[in-house]
N, C-alpha and C. Protein backbone atom coordinates (compact mmCIF):
# COMPACT_ATOMS: atom_id res chain seq x y z
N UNK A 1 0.84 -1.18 0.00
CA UNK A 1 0.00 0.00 0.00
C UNK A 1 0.89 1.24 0.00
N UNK A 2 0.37 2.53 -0.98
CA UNK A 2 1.37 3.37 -0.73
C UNK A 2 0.96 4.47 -0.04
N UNK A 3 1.79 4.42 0.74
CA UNK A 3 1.17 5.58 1.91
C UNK A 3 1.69 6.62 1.26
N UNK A 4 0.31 8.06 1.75
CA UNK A 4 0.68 9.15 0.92
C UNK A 4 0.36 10.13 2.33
N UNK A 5 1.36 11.18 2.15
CA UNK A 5 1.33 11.97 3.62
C UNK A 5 0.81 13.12 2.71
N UNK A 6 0.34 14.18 3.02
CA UNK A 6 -0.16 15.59 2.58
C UNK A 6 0.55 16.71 3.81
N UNK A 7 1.23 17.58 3.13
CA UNK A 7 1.79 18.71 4.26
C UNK A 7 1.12 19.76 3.68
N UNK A 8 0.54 20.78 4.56
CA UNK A 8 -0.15 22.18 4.34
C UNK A 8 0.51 23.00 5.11
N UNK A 9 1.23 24.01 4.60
CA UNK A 9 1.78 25.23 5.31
C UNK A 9 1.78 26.54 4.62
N UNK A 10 1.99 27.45 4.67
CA UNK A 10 2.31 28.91 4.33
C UNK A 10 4.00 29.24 4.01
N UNK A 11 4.59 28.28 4.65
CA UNK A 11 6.02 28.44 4.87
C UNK A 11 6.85 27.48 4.04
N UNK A 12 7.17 28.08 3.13
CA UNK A 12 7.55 26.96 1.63
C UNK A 12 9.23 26.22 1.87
N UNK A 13 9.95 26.76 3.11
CA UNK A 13 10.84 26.27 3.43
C UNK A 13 10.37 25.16 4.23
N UNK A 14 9.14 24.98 5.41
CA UNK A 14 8.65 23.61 6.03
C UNK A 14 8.42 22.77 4.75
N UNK A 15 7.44 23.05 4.02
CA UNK A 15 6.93 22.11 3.13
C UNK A 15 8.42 21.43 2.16
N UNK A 16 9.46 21.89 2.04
CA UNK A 16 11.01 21.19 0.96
C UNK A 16 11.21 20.53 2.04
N UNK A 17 11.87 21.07 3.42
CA UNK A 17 12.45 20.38 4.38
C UNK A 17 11.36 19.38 4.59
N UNK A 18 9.92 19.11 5.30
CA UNK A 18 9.49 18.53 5.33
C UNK A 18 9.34 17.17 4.34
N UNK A 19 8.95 17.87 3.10
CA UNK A 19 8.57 16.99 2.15
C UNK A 19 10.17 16.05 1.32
N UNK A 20 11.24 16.74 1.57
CA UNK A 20 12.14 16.12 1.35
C UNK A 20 12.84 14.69 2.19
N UNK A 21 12.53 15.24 3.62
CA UNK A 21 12.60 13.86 4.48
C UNK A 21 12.03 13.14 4.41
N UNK A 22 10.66 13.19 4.04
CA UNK A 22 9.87 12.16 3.94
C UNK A 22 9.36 11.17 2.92
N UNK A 23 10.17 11.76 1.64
CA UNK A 23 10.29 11.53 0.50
C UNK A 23 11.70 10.03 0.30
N UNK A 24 12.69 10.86 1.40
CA UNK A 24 13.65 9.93 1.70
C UNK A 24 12.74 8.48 2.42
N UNK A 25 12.23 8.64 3.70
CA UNK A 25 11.48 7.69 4.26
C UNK A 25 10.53 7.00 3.52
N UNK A 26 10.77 7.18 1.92
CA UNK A 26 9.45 6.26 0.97
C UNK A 26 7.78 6.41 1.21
N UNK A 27 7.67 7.81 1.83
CA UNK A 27 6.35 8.23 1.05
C UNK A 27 5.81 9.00 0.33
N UNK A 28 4.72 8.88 -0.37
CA UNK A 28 4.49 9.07 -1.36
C UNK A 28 4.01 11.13 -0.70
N UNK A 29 4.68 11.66 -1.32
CA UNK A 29 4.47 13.10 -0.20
C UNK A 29 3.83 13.87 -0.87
N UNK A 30 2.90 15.07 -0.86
CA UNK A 30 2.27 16.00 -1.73
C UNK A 30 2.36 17.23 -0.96
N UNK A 31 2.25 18.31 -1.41
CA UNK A 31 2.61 19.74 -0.50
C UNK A 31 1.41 20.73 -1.34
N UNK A 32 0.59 21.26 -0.44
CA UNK A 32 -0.02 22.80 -0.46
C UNK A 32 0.40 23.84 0.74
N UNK A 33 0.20 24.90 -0.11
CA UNK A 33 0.57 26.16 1.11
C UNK A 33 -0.65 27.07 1.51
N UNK A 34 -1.84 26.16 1.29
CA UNK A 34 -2.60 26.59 2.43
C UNK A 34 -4.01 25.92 2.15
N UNK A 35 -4.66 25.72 2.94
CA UNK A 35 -6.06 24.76 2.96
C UNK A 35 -7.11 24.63 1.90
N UNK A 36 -6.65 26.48 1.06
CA UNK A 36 -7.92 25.69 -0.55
C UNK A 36 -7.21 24.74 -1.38
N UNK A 37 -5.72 25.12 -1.39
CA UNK A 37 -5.36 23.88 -2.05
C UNK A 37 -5.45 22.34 -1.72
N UNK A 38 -5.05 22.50 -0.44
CA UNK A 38 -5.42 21.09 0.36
C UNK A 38 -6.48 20.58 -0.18
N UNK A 39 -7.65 21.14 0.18
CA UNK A 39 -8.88 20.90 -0.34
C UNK A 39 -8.91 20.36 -1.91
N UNK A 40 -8.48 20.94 -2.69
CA UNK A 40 -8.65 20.60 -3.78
C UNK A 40 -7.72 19.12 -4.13
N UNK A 41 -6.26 19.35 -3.20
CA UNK A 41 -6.19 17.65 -3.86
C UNK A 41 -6.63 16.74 -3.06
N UNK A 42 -7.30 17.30 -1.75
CA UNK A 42 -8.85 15.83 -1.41
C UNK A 42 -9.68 15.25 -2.63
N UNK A 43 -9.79 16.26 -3.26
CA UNK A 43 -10.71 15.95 -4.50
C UNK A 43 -10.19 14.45 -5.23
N UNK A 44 -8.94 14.56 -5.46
CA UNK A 44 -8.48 13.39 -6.02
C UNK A 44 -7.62 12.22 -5.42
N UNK A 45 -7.45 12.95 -4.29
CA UNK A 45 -6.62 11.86 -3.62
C UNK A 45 -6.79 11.71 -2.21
N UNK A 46 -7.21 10.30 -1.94
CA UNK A 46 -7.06 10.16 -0.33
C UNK A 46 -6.17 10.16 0.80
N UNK A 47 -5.60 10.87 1.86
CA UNK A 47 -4.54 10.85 2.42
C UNK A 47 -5.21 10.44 3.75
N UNK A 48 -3.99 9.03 4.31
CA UNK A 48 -4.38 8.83 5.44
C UNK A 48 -3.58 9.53 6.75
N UNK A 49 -2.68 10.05 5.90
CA UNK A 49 -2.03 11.24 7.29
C UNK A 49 -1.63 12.57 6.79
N UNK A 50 -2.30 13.73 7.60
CA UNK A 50 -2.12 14.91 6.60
C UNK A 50 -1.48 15.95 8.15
N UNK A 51 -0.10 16.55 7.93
CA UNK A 51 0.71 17.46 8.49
C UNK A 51 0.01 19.27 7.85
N UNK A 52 -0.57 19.32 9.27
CA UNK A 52 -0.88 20.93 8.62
C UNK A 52 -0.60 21.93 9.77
N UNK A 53 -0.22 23.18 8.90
CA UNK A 53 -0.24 24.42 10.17
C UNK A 53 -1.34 24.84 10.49
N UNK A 54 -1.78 25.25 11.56
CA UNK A 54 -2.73 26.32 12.41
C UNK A 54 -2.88 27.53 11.49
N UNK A 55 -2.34 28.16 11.67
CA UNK A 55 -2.60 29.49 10.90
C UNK A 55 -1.45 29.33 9.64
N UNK A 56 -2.83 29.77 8.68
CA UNK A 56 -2.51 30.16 7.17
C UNK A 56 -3.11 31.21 6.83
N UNK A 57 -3.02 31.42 5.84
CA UNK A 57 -3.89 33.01 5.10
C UNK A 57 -4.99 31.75 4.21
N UNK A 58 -5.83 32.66 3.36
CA UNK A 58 -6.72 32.11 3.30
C UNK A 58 -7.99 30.99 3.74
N UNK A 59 -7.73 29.97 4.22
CA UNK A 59 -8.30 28.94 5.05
C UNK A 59 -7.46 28.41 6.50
N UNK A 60 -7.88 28.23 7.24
CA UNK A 60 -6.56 28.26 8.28
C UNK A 60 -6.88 26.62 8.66
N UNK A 61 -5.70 26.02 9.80
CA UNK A 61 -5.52 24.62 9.73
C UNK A 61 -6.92 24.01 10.74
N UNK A 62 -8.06 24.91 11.43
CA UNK A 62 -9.01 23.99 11.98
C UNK A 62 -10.32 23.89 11.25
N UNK A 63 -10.20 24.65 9.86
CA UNK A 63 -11.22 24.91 8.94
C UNK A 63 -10.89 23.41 8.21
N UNK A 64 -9.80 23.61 7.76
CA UNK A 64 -8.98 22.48 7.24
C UNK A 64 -9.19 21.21 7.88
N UNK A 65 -8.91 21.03 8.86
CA UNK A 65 -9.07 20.02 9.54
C UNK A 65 -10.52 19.36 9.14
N UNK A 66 -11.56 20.34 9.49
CA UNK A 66 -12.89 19.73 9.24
C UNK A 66 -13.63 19.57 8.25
N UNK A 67 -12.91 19.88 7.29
CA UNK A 67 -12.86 19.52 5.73
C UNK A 67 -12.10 18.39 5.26
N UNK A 68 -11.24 17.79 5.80
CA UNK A 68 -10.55 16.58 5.92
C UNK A 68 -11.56 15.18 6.54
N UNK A 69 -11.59 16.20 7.75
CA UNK A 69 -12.83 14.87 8.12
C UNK A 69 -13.78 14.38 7.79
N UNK A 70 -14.82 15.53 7.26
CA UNK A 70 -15.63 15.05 6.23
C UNK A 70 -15.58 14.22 5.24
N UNK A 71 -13.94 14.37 4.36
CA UNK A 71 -13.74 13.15 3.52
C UNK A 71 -13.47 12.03 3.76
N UNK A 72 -12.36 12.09 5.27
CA UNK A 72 -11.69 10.57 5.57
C UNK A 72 -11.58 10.93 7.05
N UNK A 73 -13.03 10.68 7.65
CA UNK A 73 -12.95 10.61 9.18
C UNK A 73 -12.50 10.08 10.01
N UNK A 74 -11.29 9.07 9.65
CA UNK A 74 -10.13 8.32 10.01
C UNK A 74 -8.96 9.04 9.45
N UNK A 75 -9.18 10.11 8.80
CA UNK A 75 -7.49 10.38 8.63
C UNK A 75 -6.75 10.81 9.58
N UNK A 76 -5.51 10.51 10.14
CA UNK A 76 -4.62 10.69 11.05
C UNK A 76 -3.85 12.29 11.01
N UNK A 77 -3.98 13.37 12.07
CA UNK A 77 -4.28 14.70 11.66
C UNK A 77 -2.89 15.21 12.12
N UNK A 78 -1.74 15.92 11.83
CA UNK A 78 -0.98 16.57 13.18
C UNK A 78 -0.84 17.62 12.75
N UNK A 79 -1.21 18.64 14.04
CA UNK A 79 -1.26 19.98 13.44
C UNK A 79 0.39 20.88 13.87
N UNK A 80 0.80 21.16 13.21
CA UNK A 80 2.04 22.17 13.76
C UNK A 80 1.71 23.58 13.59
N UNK A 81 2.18 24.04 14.68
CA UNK A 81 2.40 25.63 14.93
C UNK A 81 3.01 27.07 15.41
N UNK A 82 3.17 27.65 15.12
CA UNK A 82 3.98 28.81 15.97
C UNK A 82 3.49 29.68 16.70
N UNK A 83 1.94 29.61 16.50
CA UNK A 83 0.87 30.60 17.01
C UNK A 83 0.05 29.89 17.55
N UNK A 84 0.33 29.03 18.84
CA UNK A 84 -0.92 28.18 19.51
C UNK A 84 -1.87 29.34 20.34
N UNK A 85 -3.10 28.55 20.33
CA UNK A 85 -4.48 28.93 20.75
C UNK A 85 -4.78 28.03 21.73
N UNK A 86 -4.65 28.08 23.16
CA UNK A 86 -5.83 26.80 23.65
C UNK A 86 -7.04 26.60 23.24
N UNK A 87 -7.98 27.49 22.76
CA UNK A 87 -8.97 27.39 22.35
C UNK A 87 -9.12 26.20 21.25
N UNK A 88 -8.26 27.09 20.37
CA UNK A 88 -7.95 26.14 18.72
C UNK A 88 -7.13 24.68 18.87
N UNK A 89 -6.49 24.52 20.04
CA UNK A 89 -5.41 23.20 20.44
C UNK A 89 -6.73 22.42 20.76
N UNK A 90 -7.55 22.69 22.02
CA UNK A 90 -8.69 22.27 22.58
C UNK A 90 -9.66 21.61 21.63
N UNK A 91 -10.03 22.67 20.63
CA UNK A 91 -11.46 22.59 19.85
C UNK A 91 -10.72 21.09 18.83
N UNK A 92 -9.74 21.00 18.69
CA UNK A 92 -8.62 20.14 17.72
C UNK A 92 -8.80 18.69 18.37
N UNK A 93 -8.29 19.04 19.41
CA UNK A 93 -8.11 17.32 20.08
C UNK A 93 -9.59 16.84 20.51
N UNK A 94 -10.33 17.86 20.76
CA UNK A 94 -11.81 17.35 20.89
C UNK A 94 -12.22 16.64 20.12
N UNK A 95 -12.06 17.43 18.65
CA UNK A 95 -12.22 16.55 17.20
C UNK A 95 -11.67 15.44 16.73
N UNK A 96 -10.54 15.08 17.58
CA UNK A 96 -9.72 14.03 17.11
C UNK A 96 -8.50 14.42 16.51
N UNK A 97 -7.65 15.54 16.85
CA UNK A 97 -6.12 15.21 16.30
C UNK A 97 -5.46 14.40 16.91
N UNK A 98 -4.46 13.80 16.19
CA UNK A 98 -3.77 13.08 15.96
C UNK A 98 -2.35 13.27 17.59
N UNK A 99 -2.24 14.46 16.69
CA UNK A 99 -0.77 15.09 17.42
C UNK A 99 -0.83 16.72 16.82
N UNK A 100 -0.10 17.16 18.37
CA UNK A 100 -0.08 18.76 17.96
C UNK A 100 1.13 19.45 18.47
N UNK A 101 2.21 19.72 17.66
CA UNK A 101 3.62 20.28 17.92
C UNK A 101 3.99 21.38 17.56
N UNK A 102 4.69 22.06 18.49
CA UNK A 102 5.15 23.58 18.25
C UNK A 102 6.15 23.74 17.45
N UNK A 103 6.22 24.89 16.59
CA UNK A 103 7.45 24.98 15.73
C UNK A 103 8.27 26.01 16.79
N UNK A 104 9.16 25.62 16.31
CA UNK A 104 10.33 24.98 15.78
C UNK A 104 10.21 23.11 16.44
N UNK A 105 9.87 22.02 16.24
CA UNK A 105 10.23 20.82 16.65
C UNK A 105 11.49 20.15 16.00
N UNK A 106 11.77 18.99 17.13
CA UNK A 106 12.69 18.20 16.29
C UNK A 106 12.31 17.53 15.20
N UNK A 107 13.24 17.73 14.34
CA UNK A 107 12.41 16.49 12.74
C UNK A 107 12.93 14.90 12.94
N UNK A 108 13.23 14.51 14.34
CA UNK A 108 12.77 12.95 14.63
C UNK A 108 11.77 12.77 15.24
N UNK A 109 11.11 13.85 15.89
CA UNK A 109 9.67 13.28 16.46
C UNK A 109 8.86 13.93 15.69
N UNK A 110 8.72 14.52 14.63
CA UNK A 110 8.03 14.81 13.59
C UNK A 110 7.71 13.51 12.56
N UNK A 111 8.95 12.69 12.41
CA UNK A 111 9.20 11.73 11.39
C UNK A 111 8.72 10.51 12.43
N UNK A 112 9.02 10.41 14.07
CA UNK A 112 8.30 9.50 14.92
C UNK A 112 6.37 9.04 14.63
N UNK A 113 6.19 10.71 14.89
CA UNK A 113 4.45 10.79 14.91
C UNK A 113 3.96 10.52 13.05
N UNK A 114 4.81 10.23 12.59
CA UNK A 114 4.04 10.39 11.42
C UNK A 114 4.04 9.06 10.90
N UNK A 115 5.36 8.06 11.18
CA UNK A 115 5.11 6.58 11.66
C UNK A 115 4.25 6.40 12.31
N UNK A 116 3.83 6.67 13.71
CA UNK A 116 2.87 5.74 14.14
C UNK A 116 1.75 6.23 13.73
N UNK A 117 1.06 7.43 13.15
CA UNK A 117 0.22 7.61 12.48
C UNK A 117 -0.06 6.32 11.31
N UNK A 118 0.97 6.16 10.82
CA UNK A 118 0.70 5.21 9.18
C UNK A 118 0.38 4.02 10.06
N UNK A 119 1.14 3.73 11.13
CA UNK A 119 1.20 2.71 11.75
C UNK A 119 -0.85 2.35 12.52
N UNK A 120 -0.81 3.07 13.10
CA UNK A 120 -2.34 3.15 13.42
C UNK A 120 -3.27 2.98 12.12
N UNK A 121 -3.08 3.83 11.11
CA UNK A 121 -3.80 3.32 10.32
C UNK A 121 -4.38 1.66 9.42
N UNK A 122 -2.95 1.38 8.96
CA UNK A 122 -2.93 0.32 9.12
C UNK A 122 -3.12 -0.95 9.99
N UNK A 123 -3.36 -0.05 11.06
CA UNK A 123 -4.10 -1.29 11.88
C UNK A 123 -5.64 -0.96 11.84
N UNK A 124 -6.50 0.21 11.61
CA UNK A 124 -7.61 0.27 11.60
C UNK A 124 -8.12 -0.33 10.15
N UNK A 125 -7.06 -0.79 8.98
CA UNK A 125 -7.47 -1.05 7.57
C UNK A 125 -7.59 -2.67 7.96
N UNK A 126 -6.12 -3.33 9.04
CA UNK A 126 -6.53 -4.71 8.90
C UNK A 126 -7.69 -4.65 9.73
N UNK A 127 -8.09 -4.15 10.80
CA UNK A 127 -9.39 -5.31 11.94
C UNK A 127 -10.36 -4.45 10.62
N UNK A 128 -10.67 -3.26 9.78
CA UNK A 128 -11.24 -3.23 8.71
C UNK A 128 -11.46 -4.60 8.01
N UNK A 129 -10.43 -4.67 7.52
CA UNK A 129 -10.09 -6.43 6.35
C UNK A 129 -11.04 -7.58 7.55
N UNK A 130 -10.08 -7.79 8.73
CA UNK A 130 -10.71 -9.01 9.45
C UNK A 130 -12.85 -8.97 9.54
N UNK A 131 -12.92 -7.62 10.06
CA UNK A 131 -14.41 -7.35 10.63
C UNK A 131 -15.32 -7.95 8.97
N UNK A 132 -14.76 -7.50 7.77
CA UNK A 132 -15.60 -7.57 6.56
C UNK A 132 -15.63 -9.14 6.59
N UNK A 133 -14.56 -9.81 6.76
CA UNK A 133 -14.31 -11.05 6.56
C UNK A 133 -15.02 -12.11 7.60
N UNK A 134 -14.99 -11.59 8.74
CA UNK A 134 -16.22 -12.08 9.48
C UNK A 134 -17.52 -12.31 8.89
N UNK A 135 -18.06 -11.01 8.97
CA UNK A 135 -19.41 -10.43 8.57
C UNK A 135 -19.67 -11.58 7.40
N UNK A 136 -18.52 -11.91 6.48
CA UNK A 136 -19.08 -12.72 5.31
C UNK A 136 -19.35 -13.99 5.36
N UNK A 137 -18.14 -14.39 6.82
CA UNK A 137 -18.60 -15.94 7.03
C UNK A 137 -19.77 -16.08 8.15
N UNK A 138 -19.92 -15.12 8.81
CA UNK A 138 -21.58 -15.28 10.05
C UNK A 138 -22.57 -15.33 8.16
N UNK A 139 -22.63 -14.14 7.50
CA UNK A 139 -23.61 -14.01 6.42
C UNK A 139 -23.83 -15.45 5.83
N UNK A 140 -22.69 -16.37 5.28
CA UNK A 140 -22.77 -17.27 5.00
C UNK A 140 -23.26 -18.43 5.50
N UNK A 141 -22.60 -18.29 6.80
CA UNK A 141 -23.30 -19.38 7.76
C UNK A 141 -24.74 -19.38 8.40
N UNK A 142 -24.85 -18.78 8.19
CA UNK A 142 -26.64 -18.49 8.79
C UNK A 142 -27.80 -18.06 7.35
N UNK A 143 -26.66 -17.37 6.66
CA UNK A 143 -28.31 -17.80 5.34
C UNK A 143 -28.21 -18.46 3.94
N UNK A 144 -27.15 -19.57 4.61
CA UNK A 144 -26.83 -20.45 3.34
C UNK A 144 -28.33 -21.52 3.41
């Protein structure tokens, strides 16, 4: 499966540095610099872990966020920032982020959380796989 990460920032030096490490680490990486674009490559592509900032110009990262969820309410979320809000940290993890780190962070626990992100996922795709695979042998067994 090829895992595809999505980074959203304003700051076109995060998104190279970012997207270059992770490019090294073999995933499949895509970069917007700010949430209408994001949005738009939801349109075509599903990401099960998407790295975004808090504040952007045009759409900012908790608008974003809930435009993500709408498409893939399992996607694995981490928001980075330089301008935290408790409000906006709060209203975030309520919703389900993932992970939420201040910039400047280290880029091994950046590259940590974004493993066990893929990592979590993939475990919600197999008991996914197992649960369908059930369902087909109870279906079978009871209305054969």
């Amino acid at each position: 499966m090829t895992r595809k990460l999505l980074i959203v920032d304003d700051e076109t030096y995060i998104l190279d540095l970012l997207s270059d490490m992770f490019k090294i680490e073999g995933y499949e990486v895509f970069c917007a610099l700010n949430g209408e674009q994001a949005i738009e490559m939801l349109r075509d592509t599903v990401f099960d872990v998407v790295i975004t900032d808090l504040v952007m110009p045009k759409m900012g990262g908790i608008k974003l966020f809930h435009e993500i969820k709408k498409v893939n309410p399992f996607a694995q979320i981490i928001i980075i920032t330089g301008y935290p809000t408790l409000q906006g940290i709060a209203e975030l993890f309520e919703a389900g982020a993932s992970d939420f780190l201040l910039k400047p962070f280290p880029l091994a626990l950046i590259k940590s959380l974004v493993k066990a992100s893929f990592d979590r996922m993939d475990r919600w795709y197999s008991l996914r796989e197992e649960w369908a695979t059930y369902r087909e042998k109870q279906k079978t067994k009871y209305f054969s």
